[in-house]
Protein backbone atom coordinates (compact mmCIF):
# COMPACT_ATOMS: atom_id res chain seq x y z
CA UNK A 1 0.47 -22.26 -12.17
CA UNK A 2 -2.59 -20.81 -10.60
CA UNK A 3 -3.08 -20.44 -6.78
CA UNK A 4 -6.34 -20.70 -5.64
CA UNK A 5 -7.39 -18.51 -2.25
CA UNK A 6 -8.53 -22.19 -0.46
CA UNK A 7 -4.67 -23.18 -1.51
CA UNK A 8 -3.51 -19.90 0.04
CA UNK A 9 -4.99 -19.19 3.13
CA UNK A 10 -2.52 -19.51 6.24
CA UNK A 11 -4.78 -18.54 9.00
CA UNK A 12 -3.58 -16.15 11.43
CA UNK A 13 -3.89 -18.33 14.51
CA UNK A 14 -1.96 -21.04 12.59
CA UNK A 15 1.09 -18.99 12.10
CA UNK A 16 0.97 -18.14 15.37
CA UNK A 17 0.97 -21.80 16.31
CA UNK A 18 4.15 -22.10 13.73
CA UNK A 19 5.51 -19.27 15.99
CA UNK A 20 6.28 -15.62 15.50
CA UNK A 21 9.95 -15.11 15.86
CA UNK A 22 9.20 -11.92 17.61
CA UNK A 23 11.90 -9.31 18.02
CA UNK A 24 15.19 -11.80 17.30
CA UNK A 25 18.59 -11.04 15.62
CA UNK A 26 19.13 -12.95 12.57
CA UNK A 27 22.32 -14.36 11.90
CA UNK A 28 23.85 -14.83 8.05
CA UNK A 29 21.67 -17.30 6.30
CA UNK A 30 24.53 -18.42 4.43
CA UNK A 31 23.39 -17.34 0.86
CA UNK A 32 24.25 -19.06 -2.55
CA UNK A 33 25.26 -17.20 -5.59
CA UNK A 34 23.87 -13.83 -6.70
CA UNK A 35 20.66 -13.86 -8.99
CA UNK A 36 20.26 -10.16 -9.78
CA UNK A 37 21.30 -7.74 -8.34
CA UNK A 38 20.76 -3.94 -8.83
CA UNK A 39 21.83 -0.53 -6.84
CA UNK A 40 20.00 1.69 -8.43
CA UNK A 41 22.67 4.75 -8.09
CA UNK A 42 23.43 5.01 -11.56
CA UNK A 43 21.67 6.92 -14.47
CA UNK A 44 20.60 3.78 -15.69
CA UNK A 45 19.27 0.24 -14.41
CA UNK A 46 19.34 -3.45 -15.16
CA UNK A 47 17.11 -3.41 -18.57
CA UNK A 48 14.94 -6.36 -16.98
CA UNK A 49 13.19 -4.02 -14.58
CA UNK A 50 10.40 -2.26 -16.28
CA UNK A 51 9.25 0.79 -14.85
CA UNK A 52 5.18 1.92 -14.14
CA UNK A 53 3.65 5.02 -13.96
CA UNK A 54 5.50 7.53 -11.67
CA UNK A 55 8.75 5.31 -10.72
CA UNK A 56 12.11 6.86 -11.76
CA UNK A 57 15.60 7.09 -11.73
CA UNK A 58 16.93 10.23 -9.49
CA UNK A 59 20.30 9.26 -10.89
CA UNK A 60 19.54 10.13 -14.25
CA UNK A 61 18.52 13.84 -15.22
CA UNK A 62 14.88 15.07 -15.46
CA UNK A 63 12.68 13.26 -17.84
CA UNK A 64 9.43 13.98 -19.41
CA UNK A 65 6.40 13.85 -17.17
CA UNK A 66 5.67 10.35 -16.35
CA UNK A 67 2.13 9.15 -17.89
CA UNK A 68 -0.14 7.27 -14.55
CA UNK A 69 -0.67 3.74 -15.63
CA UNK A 70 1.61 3.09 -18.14
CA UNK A 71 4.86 1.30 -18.53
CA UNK A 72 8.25 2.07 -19.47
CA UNK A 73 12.42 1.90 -19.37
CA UNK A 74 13.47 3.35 -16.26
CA UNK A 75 14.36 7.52 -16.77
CA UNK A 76 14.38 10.19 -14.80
CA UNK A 77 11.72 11.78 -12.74
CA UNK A 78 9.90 14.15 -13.87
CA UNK A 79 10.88 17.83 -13.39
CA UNK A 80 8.10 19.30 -11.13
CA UNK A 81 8.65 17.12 -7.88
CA UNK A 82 7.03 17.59 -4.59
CA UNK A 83 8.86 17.26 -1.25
CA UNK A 84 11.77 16.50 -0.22
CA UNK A 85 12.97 14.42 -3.47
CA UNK A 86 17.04 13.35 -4.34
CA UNK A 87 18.07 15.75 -6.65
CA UNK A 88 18.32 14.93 -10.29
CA UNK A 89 21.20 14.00 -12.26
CA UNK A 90 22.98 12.21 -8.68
CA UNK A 91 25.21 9.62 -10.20
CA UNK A 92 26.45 7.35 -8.80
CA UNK A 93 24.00 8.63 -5.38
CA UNK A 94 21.28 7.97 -7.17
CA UNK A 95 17.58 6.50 -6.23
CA UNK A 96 14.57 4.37 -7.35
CA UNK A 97 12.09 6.68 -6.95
CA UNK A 98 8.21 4.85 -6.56
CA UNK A 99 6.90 8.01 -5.73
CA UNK A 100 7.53 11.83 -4.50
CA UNK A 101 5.02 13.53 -2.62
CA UNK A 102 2.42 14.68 -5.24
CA UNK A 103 -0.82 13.52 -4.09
CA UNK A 104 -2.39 10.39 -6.31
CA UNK A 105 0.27 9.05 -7.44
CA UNK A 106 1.33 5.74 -8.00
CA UNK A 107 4.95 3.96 -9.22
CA UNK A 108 6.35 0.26 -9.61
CA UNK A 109 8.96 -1.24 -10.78
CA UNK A 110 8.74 -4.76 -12.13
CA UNK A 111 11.24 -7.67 -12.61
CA UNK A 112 9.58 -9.62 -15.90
CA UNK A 113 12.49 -12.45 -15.43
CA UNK A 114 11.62 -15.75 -13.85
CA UNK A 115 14.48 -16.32 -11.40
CA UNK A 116 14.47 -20.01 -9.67
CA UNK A 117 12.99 -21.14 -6.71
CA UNK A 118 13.63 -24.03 -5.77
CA UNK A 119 16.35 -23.59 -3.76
CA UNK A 120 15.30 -20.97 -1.56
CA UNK A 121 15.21 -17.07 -2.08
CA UNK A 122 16.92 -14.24 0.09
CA UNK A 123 16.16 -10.91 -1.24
CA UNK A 124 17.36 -7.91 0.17
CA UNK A 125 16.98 -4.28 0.11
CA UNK A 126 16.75 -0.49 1.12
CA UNK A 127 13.73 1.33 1.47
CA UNK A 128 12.57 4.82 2.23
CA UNK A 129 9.25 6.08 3.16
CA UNK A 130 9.75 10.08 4.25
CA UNK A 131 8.91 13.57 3.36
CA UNK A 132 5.09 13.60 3.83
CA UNK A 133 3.73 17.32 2.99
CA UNK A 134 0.27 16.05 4.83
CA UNK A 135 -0.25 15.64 8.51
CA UNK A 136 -0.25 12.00 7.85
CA UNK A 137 1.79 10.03 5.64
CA UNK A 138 0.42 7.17 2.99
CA UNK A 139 0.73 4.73 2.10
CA UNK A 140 2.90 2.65 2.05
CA UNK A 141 5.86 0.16 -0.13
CA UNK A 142 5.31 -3.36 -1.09
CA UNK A 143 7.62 -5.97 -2.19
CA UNK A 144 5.72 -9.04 -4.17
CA UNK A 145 6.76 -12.44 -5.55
CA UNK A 146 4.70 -13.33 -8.25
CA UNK A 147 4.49 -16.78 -10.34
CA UNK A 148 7.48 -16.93 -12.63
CA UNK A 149 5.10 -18.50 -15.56
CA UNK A 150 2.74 -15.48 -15.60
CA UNK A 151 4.05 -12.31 -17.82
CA UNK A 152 4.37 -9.78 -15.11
CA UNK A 153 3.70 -6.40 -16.66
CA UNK A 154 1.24 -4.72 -14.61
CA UNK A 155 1.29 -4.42 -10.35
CA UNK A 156 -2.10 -5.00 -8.54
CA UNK A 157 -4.73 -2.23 -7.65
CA UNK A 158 -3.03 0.77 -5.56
CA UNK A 159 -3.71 2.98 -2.20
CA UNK A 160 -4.32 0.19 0.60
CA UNK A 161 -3.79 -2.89 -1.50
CA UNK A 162 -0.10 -1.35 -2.15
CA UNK A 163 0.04 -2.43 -5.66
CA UNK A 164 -0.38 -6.20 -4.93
CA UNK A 165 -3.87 -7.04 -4.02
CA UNK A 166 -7.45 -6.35 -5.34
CA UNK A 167 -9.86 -3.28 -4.61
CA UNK A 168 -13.26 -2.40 -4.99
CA UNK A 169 -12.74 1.29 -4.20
CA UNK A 170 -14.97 1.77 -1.21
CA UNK A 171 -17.63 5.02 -1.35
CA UNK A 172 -18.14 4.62 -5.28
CA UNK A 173 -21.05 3.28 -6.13
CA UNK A 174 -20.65 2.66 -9.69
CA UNK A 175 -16.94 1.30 -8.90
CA UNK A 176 -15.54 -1.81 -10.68
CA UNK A 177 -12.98 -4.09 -9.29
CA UNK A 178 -9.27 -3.22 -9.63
CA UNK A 179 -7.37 -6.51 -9.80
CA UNK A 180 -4.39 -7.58 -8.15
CA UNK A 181 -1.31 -8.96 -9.66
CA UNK A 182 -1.56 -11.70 -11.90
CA UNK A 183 -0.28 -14.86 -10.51
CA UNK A 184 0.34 -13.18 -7.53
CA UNK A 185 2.46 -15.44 -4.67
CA UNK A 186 3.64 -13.48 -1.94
CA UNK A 187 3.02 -9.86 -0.96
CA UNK A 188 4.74 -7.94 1.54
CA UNK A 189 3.20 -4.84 2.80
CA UNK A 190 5.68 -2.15 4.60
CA UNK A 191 2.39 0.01 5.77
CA UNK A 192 2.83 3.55 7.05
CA UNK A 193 -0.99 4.33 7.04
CA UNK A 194 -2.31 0.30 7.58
CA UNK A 195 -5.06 0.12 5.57
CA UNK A 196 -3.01 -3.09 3.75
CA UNK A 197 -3.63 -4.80 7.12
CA UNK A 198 -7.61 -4.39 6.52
CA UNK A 199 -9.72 -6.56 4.06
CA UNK A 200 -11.94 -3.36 3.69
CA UNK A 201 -12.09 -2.53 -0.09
CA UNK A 202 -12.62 -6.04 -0.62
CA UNK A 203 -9.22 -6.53 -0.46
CA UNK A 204 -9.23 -10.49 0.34
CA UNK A 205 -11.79 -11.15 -1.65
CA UNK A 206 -12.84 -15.11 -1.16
CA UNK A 207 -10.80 -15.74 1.12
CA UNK A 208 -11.65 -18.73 3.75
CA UNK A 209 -10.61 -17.02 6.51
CA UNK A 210 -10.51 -12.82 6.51
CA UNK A 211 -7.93 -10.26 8.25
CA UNK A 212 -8.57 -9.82 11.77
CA UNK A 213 -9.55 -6.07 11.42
CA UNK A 214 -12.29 -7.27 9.48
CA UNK A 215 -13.73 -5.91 6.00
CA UNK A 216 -15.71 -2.60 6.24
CA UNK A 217 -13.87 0.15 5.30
CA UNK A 218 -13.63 3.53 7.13
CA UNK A 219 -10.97 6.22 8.82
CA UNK A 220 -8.55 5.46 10.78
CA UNK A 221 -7.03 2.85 9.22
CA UNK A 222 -6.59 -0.73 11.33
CA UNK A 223 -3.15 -1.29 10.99
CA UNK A 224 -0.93 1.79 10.74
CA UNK A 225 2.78 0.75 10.68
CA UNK A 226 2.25 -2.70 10.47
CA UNK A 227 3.95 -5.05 8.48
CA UNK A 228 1.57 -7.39 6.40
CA UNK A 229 2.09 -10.65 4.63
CA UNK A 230 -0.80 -11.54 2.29
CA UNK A 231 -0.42 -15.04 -0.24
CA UNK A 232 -1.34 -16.32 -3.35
CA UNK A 233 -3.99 -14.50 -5.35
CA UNK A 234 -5.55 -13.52 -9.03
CA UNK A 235 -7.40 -11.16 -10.43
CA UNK A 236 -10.35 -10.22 -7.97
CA UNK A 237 -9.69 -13.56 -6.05
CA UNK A 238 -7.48 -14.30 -2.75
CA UNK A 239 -4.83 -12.18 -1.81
CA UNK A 240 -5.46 -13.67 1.97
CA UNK A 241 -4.14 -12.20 5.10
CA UNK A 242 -1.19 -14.54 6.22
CA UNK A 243 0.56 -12.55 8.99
CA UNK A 244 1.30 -8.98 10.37
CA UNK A 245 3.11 -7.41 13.14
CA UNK A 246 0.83 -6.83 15.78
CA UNK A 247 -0.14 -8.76 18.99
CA UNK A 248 -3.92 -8.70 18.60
CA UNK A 249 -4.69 -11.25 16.21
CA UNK A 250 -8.96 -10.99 17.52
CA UNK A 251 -11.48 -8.95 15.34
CA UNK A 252 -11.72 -6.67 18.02
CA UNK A 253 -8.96 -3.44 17.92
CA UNK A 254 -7.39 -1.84 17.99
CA UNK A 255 -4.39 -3.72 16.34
CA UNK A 256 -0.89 -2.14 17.65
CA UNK A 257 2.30 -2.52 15.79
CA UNK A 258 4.88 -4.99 17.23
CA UNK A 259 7.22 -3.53 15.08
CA UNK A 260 10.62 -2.23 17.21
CA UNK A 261 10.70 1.33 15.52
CA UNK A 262 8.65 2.84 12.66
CA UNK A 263 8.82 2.51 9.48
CA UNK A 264 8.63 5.75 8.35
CA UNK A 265 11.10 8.51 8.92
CA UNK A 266 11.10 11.87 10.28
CA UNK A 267 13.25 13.37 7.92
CA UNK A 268 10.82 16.33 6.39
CA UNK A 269 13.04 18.69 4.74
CA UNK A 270 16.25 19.00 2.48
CA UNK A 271 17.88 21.68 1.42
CA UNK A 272 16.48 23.80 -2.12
CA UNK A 273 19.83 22.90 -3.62
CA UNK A 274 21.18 19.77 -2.04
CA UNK A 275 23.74 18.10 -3.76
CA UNK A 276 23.30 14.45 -4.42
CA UNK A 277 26.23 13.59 -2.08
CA UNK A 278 24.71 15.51 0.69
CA UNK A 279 21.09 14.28 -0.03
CA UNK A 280 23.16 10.68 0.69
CA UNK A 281 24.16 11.99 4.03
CA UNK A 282 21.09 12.82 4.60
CA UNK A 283 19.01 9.81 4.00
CA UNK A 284 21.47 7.13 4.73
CA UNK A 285 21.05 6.99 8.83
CA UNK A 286 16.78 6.94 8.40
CA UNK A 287 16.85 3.91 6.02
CA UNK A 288 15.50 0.67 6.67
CA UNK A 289 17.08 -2.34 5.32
CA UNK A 290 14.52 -5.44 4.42
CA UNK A 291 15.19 -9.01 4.06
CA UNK A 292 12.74 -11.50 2.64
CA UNK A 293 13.64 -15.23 2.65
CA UNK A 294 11.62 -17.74 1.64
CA UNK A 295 13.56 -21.13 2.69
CA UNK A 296 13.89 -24.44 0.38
CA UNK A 297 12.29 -27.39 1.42
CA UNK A 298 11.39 -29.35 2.98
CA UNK A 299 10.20 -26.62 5.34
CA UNK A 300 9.07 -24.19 3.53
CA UNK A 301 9.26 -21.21 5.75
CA UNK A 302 8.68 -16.92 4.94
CA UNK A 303 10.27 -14.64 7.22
CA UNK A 304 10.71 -11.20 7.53
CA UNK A 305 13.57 -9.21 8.98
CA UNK A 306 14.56 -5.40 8.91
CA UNK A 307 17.57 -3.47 10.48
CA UNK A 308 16.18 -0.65 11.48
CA UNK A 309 19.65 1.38 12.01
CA UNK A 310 19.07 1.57 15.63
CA UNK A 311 22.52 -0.74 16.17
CA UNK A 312 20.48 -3.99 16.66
CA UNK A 313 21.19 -5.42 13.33
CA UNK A 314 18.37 -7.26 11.57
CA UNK A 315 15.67 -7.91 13.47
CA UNK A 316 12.85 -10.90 13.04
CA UNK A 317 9.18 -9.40 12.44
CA UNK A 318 7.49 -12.04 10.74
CA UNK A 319 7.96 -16.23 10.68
CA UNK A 320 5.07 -18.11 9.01
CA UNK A 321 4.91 -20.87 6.71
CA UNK A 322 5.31 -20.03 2.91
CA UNK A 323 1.92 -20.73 0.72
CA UNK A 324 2.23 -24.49 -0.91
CA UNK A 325 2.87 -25.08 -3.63
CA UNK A 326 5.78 -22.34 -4.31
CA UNK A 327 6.70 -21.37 -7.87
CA UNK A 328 9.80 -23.48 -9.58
CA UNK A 329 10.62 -19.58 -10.67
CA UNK A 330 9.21 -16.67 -9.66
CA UNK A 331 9.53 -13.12 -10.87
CA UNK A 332 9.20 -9.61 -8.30
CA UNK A 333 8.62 -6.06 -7.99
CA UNK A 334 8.43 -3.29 -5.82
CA UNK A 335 5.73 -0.63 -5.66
CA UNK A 336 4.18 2.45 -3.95
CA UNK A 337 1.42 5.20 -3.60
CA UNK A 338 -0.03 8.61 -2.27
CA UNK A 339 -3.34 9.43 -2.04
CA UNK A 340 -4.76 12.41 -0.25
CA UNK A 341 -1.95 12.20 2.13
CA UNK A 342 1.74 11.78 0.77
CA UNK A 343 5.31 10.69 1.16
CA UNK A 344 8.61 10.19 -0.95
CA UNK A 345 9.04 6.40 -1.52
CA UNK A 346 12.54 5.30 -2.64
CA UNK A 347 13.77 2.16 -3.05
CA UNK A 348 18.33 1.27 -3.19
CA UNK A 349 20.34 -1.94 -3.53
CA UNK A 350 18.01 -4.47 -4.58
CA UNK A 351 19.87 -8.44 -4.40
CA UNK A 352 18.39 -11.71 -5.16
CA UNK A 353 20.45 -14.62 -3.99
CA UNK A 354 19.85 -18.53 -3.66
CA UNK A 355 20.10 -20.46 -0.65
CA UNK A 356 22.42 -22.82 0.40
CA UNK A 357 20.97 -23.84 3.36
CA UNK A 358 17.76 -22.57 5.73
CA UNK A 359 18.22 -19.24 7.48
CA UNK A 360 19.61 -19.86 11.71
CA UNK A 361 18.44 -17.50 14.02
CA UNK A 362 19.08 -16.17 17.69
CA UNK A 363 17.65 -14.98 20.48
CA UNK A 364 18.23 -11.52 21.26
């Protein structure tokens, strides 16, 4: 199945005619039966997820130095990192590592497995974004859903387009287009910098109707902690804007964050030798906890909560409809970069479930 941008397209004032659930406490969403599910403490991990270019296994002991651009089984990190990284060999306190805090790099980690549909999806997980050495950190973590039919061996183009859209790297005159996923469904940008927010780059490419902030691309970036929903896209086509957290959905910004708390966390530093049990006591009060459902029909609704560990629970961010026509199976992945300006990207407890029944929320 191939989703054309003109299929894709949920304009923003249309979702927020469906409704943004604003700042709301979900309650259980009464999930079905297990479909993977992976922690990502151990040495090893679930032989399904393929690993890409800097993405590792802090639970395992060093590895080799991890190629850019390439594939391969999940190992451990290589042994030079920068910032404040898990130590290696942690069993069973391990991490998926995306990225540490070397500048340029990029990491995924794909899920080449079609997993079904049809009755609804509730995927959950924990995600860090910390340890910048810069006086900004970038860029950002992205959780995709891609078209279960479509080999899935290779995430989208990197720095704002998070490893799930397109870019036409801006200031290079001789540049070529970097693709985005192949049969790419649903993208989820968690944003620390916001350029994912942005069509600049050409990210968006033929889409009917473009992001808010508009396409140019320049410093600073329009949406910095924002989360971003963009659909259905392939190759150098679609990828369109379908929601993000921030109240000003005009082309003129700036565009602020509706998000509750940040993203990103303040912890900078760990000790030179940390154990792996006290890098756990460390990290485990700043993590955020994400939860992407994408309901059965027949109305087919994406949302969008995270517990930010502030006591509130989960809380609603985004609510807009899912992009027709959704995927009997789908397959997913996670992914992450640094550029000029850095952070440690980590990813824990990664579980797919079915739904039983729609998600039921409540006001706050």
């Amino acid at each position: 199945m191939r989703h054309g941008a003109t299929r894709a397209i949920a304009a923003i004032g249309m979702v927020a005619a469906v409704g943004s659930a604003g700042h709301t406490s979900a309650a259980d969403p009464h999930p079905g039966s297990v479909l993977v599910g992976e922690a990502f403490t151990d040495a090893t991990a679930d032989s399904r997820f393929l690993g890409y270019g800097a993405a590792c296994l802090t639970g395992a002991p060093y590895g080799g130095q991890v190629a850019e651009a390439t594939n391969h089984p999940l190992g451990g990190c290589h042994p030079d990192p920068t910032g404040p990284v898990p130590p290696a060999g942690g069993a069973p306190h391990g991490y998926l590592q995306l990225t540490d805090a070397h500048n340029e790099e990029t990491g995924a980690v794909l899920f080449d497995s079609p997993v079904p549909a049809r009755d609804g999806l509730e995927v959950t997980f924990e995600q860090w974004q910390y340890g910048s050495t810069t006086q900004e950190p970038a860029d950002g973590i992205s959780f995709f859903l891609t078209d279960g039919a479509i080999r899935l061996t290779t995430p989208g183009a990197f720095g704002g387009s998070l490893g799930y859209a397109q870019k036409l790297p801006a200031g290079q005159p001789d540049a070529h287009f970097v693709p985005g996923v192949e049969g790419g469904y649903l993208g989820i940008g968690l944003d620390v910098l916001g350029d994912y927010f942005g069509d600049g780059e050409k990210r968006g490419n033929g889409c009917p109707r473009r992001s808010p902030a508009g396409t140019s691309f320049q410093p600073p970036p329009p949406g910095p902690d924002i989360v971003t929903a963009r659909g259905p896209g392939n190759g150098i086509n679609g990828y369109c804007v379908l929601d993000a957290t921030t109240s000003n959905k005009t082309i003129s910004g700036p565009w602020p964050s509706t998000l509750p708390d940040r993203l990103h966390s303040e912890l900078g530093d760990m000790p030179a030798d940390v154990t792996p049990t006290q890098a756990d006591n460390l990290l485990e009060p700043v993590k955020r906890i994400v939860r992407v459902v994408v309901s059965p029909a027949p109305d087919r609704l994406a949302t969008v909560d995270i517990d930010f560990q502030d006591g509130d629970g989960f809380q609603r961010v985004l609510r807009f409809p899912a992009p027709e026509p959704v995927p009997s199976t789908v397959k997913f992945g996670f992914a992450a970069s640094t550029g000029p300006l850095t952070d440690v990207h980590l990813i824990r407890r990664v579980t797919v479930r079915s739904l039983t029944r729609s998600p039921v929320t409540r006001p706050r």
